[in-house]
C-alpha atoms as a PDB file:
ATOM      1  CA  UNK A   1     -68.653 103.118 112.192  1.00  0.00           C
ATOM      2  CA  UNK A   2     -65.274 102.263 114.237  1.00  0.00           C
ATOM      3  CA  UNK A   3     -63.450 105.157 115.374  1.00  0.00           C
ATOM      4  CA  UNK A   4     -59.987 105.566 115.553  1.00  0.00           C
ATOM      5  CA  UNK A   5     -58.389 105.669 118.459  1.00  0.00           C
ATOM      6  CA  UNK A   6     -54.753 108.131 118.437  1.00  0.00           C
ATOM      7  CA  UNK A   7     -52.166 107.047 120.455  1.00  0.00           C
ATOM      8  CA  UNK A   8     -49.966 109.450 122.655  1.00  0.00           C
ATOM      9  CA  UNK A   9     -47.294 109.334 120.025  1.00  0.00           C
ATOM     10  CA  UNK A  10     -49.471 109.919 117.093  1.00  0.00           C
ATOM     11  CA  UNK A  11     -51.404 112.820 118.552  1.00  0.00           C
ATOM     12  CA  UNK A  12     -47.533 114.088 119.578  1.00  0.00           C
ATOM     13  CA  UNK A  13     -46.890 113.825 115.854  1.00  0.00           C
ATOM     14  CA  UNK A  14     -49.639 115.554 114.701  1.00  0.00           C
ATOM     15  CA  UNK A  15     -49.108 118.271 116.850  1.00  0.00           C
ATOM     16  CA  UNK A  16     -45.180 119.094 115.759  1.00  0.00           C
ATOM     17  CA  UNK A  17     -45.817 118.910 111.880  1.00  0.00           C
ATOM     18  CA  UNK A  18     -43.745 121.679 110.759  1.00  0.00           C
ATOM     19  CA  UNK A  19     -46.225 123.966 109.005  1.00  0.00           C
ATOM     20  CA  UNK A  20     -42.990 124.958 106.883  1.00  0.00           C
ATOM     21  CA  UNK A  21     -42.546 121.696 105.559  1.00  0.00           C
ATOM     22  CA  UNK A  22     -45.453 120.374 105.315  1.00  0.00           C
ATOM     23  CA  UNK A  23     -47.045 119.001 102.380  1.00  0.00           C
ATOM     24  CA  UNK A  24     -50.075 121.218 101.789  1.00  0.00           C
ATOM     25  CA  UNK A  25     -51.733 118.489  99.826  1.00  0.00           C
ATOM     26  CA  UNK A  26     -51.691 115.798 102.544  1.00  0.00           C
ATOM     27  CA  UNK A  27     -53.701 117.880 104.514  1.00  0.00           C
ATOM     28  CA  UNK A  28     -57.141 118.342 104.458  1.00  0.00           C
ATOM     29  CA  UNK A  29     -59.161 121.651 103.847  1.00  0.00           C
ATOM     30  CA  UNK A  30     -61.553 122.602 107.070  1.00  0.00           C
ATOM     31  CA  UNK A  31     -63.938 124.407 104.732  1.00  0.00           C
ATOM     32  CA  UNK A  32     -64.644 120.608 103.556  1.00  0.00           C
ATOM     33  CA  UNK A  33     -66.054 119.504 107.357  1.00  0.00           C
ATOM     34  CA  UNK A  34     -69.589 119.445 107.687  1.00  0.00           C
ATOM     35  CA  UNK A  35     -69.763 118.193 111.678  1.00  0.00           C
ATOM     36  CA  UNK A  36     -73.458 117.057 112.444  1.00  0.00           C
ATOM     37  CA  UNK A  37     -74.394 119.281 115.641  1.00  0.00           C
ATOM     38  CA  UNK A  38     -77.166 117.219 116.743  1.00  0.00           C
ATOM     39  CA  UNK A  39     -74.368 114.719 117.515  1.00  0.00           C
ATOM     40  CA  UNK A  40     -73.723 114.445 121.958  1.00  0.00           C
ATOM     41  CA  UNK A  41     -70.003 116.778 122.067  1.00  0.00           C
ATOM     42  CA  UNK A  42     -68.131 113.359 122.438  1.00  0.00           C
ATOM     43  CA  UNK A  43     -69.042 112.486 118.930  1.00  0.00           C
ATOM     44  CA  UNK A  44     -68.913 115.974 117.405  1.00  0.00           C
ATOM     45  CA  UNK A  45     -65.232 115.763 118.327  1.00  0.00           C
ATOM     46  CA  UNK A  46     -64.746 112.339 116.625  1.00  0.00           C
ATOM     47  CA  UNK A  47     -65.856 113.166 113.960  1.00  0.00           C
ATOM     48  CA  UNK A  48     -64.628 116.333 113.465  1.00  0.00           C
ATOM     49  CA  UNK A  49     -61.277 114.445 114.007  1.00  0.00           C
ATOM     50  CA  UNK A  50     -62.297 111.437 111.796  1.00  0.00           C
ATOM     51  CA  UNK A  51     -63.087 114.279 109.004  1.00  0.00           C
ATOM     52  CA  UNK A  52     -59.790 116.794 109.496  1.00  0.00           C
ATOM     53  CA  UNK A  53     -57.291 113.665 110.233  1.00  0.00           C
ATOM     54  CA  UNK A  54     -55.048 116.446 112.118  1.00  0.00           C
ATOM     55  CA  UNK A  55     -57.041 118.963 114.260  1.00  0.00           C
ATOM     56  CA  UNK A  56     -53.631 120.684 114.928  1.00  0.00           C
ATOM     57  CA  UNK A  57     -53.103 121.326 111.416  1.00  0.00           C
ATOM     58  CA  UNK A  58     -54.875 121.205 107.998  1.00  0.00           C
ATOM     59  CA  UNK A  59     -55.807 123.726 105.408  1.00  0.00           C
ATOM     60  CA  UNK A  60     -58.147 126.377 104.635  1.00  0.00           C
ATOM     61  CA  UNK A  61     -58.010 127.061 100.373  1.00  0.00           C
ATOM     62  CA  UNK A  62     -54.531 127.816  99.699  1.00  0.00           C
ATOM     63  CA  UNK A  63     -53.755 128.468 103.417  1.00  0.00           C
ATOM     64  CA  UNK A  64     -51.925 125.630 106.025  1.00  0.00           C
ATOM     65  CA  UNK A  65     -53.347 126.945 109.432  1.00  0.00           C
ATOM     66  CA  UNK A  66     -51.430 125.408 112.999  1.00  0.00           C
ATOM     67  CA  UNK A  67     -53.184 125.777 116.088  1.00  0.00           C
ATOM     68  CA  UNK A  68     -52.223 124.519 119.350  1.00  0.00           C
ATOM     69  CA  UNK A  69     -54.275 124.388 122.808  1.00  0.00           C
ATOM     70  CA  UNK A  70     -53.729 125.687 126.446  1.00  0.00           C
ATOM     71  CA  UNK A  71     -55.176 123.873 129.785  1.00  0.00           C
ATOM     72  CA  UNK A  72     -57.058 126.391 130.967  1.00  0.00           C
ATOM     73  CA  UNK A  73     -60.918 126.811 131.534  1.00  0.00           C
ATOM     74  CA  UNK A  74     -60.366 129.879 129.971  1.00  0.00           C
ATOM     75  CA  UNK A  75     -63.041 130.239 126.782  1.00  0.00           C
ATOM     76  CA  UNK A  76     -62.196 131.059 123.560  1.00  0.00           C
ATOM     77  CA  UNK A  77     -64.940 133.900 123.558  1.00  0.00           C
ATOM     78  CA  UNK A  78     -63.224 134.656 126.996  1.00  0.00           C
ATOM     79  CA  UNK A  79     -59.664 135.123 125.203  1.00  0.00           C
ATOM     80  CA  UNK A  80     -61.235 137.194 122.137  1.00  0.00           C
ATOM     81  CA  UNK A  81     -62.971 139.773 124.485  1.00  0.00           C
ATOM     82  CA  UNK A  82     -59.887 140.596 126.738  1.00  0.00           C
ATOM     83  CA  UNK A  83     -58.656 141.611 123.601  1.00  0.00           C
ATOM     84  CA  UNK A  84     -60.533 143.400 121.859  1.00  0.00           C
ATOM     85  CA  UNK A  85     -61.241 145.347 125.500  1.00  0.00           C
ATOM     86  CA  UNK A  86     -57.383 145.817 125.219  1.00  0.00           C
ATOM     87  CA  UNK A  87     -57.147 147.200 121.980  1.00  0.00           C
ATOM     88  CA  UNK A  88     -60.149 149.908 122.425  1.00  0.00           C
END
């Protein structure tokens, strides 16, 4: 299967959709994504990609959810334990 390569512009675009103004049914519902894990992590991401369209922005049920990244080698597990540790 031929993958899609995004161009600078189109990931740009994808990360700016307005979740305010977005149409809710253009976008694709994450509960729907069934990535094969035995996949190498390059093609785990494709297709997770291939399969959400926008990995900045899609839906869960009735829910649009945005997310956006940071360069940093700073994990997500990382991020979750600082705070929890700084809300006990």
């Amino acid at each position: 299967m031929e993958q899609h390569i995004y161009t600078k512009e189109e990931l740009e675009a994808m990360k700016n959709v307005d979740i305010r103004t977005v149409d809710i049914d253009t976008l694709r519902d994450i509960r729907d994504v069934k990535v094969n894990t035995d996949l190498p992590k390059e093609e785990r991401i494709l297709d997770f990609i291939r399969q959400i369209g926008n990995p900045y922005c899609y839906r869960h049920g009735k829910y649009v959810v945005k997310i956006s990244f940071t360069d940093t080698d700073v994990t997500l597990e990382q991020r979750m334990l600082s705070y929890l540790r700084s809300k006990c």
